[in-house]
N, C-alpha and C. Protein backbone atom coordinates (compact mmCIF):
# COMPACT_ATOMS: atom_id res chain seq x y z
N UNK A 1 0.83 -1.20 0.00
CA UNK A 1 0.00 0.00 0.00
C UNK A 1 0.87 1.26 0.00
N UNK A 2 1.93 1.17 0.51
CA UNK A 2 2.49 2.21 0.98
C UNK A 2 3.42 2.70 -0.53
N UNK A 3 3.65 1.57 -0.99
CA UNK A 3 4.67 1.57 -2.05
C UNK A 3 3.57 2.20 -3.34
N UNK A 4 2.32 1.95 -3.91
CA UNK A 4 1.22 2.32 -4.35
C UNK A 4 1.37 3.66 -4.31
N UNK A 5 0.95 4.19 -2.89
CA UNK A 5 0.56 5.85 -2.82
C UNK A 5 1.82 6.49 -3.08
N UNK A 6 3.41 5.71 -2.75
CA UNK A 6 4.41 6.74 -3.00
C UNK A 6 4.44 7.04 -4.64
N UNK A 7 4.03 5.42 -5.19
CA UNK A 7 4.22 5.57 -6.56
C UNK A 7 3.10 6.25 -7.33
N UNK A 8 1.96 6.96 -6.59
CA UNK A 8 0.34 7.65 -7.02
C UNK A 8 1.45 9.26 -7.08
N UNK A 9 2.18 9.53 -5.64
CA UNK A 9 2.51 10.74 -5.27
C UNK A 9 3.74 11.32 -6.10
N UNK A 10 4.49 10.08 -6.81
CA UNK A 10 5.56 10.46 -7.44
C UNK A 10 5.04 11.09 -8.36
N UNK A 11 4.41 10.22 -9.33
CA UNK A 11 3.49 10.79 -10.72
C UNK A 11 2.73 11.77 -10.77
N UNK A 12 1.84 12.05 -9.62
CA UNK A 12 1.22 13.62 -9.86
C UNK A 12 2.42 14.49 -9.65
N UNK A 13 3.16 14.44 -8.88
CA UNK A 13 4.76 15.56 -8.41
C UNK A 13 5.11 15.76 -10.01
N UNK A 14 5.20 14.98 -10.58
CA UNK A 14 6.34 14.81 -12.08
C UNK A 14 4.98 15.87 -12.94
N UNK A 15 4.00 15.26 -12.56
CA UNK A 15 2.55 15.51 -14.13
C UNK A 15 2.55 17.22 -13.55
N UNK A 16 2.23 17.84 -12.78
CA UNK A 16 2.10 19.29 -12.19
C UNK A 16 2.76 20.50 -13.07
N UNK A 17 4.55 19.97 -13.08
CA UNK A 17 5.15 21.22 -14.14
C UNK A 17 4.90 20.82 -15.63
N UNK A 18 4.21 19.68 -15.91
CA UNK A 18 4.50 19.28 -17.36
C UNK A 18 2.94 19.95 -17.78
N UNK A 19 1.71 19.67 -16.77
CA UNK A 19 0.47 20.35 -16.68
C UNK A 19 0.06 21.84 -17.26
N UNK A 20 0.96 22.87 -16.37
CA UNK A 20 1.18 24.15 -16.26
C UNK A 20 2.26 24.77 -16.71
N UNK A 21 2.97 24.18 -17.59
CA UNK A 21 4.32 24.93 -17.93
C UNK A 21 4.35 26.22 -19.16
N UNK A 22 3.19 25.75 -19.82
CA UNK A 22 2.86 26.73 -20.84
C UNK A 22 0.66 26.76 -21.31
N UNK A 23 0.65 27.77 -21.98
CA UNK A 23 -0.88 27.65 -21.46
C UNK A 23 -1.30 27.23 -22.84
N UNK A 24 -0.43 26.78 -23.79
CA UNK A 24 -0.93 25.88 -25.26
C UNK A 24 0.42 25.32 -25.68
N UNK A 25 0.33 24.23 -26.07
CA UNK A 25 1.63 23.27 -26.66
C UNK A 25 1.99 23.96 -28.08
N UNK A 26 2.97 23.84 -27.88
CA UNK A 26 3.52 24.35 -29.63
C UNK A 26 2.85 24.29 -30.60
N UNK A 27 2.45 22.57 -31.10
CA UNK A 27 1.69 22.64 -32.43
C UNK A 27 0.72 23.37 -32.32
N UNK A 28 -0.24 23.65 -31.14
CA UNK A 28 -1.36 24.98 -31.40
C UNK A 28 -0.95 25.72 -32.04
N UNK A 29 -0.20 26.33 -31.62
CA UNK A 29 0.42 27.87 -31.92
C UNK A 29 0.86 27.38 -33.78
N UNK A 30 1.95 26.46 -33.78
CA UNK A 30 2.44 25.92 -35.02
C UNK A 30 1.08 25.61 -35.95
N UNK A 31 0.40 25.16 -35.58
CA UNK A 31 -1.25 24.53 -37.00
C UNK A 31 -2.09 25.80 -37.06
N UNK A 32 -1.86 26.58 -35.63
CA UNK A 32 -2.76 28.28 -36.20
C UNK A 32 -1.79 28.95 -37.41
N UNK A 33 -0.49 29.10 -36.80
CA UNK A 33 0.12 30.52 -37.98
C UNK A 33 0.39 29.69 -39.65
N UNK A 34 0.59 28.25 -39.23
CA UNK A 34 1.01 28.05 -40.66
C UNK A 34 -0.12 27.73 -40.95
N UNK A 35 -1.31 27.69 -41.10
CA UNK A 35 -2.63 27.57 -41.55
C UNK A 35 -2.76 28.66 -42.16
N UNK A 36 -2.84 29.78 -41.15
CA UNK A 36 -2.99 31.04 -41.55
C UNK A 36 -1.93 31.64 -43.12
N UNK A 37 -1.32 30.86 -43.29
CA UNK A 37 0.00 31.69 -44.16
C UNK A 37 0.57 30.03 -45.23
N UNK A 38 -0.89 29.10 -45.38
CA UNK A 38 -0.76 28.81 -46.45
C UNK A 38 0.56 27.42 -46.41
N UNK A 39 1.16 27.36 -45.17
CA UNK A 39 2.16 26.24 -45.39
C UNK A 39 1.83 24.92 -45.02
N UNK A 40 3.09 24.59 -45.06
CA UNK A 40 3.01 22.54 -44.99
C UNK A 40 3.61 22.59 -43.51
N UNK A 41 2.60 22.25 -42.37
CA UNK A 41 2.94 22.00 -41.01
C UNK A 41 3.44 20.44 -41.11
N UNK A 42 5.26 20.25 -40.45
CA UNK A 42 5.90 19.20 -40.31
C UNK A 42 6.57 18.54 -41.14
N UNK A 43 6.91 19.43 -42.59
CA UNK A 43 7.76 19.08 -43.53
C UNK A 43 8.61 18.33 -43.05
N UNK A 44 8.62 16.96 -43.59
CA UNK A 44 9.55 16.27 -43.47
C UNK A 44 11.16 16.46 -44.52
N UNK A 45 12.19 16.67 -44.13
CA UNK A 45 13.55 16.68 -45.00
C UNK A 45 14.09 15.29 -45.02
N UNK A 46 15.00 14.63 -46.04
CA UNK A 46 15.64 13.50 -46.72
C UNK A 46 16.34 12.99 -45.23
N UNK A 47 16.60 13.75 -44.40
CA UNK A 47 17.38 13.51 -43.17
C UNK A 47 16.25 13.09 -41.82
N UNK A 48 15.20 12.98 -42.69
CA UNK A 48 14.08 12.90 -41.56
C UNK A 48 13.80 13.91 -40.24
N UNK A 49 14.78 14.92 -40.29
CA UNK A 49 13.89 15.95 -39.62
C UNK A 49 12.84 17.16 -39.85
N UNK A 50 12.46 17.15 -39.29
CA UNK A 50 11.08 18.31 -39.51
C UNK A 50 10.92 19.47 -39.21
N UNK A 51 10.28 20.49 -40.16
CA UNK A 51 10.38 21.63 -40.28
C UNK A 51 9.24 21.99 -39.65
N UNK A 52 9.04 23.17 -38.97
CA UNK A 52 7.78 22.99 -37.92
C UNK A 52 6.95 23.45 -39.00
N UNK A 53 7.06 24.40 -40.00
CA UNK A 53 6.43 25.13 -41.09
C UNK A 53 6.48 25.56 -42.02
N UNK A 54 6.98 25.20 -43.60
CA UNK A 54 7.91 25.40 -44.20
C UNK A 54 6.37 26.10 -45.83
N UNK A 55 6.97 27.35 -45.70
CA UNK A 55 6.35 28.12 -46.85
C UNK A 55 6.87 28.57 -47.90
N UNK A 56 6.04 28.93 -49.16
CA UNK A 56 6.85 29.10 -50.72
C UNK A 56 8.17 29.92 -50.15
N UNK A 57 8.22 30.87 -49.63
CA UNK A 57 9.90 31.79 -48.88
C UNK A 57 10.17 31.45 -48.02
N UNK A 58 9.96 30.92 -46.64
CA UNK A 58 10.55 30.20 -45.45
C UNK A 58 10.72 28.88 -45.02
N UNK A 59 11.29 28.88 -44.34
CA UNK A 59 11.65 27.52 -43.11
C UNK A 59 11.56 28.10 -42.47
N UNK A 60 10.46 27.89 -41.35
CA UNK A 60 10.13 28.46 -39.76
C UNK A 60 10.20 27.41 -39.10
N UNK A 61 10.78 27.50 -37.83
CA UNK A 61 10.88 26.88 -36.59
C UNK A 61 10.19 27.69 -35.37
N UNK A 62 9.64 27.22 -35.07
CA UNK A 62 8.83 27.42 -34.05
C UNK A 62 9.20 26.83 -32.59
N UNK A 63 9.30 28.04 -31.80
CA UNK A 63 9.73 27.86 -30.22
C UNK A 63 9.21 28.88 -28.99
N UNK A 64 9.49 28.13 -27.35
CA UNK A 64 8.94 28.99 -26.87
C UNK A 64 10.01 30.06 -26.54
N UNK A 65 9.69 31.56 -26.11
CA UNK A 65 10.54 32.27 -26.01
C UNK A 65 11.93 31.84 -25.51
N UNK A 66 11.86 30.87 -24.72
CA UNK A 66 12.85 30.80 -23.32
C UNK A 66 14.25 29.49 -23.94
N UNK A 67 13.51 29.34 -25.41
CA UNK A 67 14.35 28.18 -26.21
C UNK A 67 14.92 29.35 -27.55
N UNK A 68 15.11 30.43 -27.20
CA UNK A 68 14.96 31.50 -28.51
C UNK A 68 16.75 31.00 -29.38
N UNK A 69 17.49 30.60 -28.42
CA UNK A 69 19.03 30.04 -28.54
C UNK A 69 18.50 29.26 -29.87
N UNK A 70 17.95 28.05 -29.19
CA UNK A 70 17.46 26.87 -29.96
C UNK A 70 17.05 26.59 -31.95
N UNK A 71 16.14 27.97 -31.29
CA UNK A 71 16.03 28.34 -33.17
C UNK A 71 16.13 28.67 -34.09
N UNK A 72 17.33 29.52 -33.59
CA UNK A 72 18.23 30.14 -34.28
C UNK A 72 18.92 28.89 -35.15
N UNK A 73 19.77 27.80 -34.93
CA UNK A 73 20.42 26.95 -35.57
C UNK A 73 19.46 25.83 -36.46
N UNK A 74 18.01 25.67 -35.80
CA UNK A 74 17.20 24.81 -36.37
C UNK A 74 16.52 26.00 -37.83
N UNK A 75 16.39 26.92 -37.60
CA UNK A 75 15.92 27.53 -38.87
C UNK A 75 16.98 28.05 -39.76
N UNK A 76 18.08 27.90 -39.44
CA UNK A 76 19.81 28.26 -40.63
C UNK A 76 19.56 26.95 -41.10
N UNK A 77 19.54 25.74 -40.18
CA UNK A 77 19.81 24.55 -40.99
C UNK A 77 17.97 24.38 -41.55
N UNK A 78 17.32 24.57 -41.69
CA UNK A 78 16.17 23.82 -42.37
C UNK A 78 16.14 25.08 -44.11
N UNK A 79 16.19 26.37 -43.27
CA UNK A 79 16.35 27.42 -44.84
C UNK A 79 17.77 26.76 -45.81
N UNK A 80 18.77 26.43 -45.27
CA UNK A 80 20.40 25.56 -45.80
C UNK A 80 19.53 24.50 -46.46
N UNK A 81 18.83 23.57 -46.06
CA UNK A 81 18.45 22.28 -46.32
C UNK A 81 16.90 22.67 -48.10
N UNK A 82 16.16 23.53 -47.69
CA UNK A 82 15.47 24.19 -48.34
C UNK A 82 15.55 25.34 -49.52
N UNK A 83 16.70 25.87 -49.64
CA UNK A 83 16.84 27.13 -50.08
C UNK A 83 15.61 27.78 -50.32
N UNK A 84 15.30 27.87 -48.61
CA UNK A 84 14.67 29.08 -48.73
C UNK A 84 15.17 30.29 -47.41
N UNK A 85 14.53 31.09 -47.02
CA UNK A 85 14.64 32.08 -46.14
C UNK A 85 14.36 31.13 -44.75
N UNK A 86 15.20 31.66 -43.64
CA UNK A 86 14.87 30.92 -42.23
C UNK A 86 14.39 32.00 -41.93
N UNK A 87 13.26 31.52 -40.84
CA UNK A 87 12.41 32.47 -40.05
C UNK A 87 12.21 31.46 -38.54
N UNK A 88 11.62 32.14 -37.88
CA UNK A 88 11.23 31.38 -36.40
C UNK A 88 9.52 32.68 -35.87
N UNK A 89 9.31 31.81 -35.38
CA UNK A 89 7.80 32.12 -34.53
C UNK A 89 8.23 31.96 -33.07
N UNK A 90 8.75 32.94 -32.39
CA UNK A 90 8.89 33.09 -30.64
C UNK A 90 7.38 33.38 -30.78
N UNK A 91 7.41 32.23 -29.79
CA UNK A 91 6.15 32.01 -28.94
C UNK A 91 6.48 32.89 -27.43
N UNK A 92 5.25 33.67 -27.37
CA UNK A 92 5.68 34.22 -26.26
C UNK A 92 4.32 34.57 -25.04
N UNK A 93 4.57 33.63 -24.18
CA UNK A 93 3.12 33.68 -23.57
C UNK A 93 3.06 34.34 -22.43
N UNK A 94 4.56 35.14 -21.75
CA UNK A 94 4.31 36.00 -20.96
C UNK A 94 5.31 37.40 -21.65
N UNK A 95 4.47 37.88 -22.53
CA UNK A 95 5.55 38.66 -23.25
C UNK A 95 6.37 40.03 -22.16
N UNK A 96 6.03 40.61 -21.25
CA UNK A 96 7.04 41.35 -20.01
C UNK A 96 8.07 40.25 -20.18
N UNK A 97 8.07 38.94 -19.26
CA UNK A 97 9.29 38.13 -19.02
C UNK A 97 10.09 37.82 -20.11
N UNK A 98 9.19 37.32 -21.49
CA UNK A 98 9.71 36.82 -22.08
C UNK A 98 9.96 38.15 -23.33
N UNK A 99 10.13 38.79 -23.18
CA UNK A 99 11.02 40.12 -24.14
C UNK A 99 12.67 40.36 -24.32
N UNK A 100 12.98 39.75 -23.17
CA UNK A 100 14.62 39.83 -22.77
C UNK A 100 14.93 38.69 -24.30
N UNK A 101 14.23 37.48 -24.31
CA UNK A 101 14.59 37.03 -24.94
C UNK A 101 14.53 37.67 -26.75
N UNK A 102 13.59 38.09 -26.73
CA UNK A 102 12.95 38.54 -28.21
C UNK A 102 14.06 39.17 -28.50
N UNK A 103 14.70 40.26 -28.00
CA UNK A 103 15.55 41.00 -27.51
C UNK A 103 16.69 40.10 -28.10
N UNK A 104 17.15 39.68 -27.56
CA UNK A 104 18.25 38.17 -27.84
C UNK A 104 18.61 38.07 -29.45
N UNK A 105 16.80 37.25 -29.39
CA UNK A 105 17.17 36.89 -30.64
C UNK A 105 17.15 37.94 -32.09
N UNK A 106 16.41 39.15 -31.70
CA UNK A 106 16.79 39.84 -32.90
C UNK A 106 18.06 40.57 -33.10
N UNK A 107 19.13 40.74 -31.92
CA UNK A 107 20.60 40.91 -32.45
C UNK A 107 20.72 39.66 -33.38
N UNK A 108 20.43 38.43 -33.01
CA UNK A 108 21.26 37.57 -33.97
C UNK A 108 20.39 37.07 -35.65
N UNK A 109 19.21 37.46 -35.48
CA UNK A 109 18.42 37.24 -36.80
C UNK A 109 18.61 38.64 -37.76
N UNK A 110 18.93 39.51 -37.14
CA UNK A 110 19.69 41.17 -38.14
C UNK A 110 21.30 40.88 -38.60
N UNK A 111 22.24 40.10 -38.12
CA UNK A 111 22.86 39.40 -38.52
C UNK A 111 22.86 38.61 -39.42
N UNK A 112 21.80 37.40 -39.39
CA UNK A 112 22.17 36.18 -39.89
C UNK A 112 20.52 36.00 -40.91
N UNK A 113 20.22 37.24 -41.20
CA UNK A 113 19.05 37.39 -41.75
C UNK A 113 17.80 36.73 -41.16
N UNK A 114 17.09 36.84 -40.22
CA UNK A 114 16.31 35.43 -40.09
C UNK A 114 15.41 36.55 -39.83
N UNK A 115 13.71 36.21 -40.37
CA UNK A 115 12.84 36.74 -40.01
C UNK A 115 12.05 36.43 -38.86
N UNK A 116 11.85 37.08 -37.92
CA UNK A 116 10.81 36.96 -37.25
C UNK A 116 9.31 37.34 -36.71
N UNK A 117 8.67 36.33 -36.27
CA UNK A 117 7.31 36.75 -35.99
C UNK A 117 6.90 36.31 -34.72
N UNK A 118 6.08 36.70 -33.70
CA UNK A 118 5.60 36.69 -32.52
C UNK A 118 4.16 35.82 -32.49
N UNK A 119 4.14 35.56 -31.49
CA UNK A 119 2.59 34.51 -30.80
C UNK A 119 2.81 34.29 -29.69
N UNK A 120 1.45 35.02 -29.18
CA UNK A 120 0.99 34.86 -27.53
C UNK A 120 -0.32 33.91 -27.31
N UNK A 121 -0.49 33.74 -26.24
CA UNK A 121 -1.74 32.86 -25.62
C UNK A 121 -2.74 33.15 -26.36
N UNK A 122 -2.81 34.59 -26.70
CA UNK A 122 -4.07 35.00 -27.13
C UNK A 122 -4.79 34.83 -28.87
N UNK A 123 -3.23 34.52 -29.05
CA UNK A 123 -3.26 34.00 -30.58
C UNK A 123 -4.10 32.77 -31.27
N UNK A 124 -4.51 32.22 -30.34
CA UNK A 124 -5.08 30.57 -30.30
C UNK A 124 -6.29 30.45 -30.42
């Protein structure tokens, strides 16, 4: 019994931050904008990875603000893989907190050309 409830108490402990960590999962956000703008949500490439959104001019990768590092290299390599333009969709669902990042990433997308576009909670 005892071993039961520790193993009931472990699993809700673990399920709680995975519950509340964001207030819509990516592909929401990912099946609204590329719907909206006409693309192929989950392009598959010869290498078997996937493009979260890939349109007649972009490769977008799609992330939440706090991964803004992250998409920077996944949308160079999917526009490289595509010849097309890399772009990314910062998701941003507490945009005060999460601005530092936006911030971030547009020093390095004015650089390295990458377009970007924004989505909040409210986008959904």
């Amino acid at each position: 019994m005892k071993k039961t409830l520790f193993t009931i108490f472990i699993l809700f402990f673990f399920q709680i931050p995975t519950l509340s960590a964001h207030t819509h999962m990516e592909k929401e956000y990912q099946f609204k904008w590329c719907s909206l703008n006409n693309g192929n949500i989950e392009y598959k490439l010869p290498d078997s990875t996937r493009i979260d959104c890939l349109t007649s001019e972009y490769a977008i990768e799609f992330d939440f603000a706090s991964k803004w590092a992250e998409s920077v290299g996944q949308s160079l390599f999917y526009a490289m893989s595509t010849n097309k333009k890399p772009g990314i969709v910062l998701i941003m669902e507490n945009p005060e907190k999460d601005e530092k990042y936006l911030k971030r990433l547009q020093k390095l997308a004015n650089t390295y050309n990458i377009k970007i576009w924004t989505m909040n909670s409210g986008d959904i």
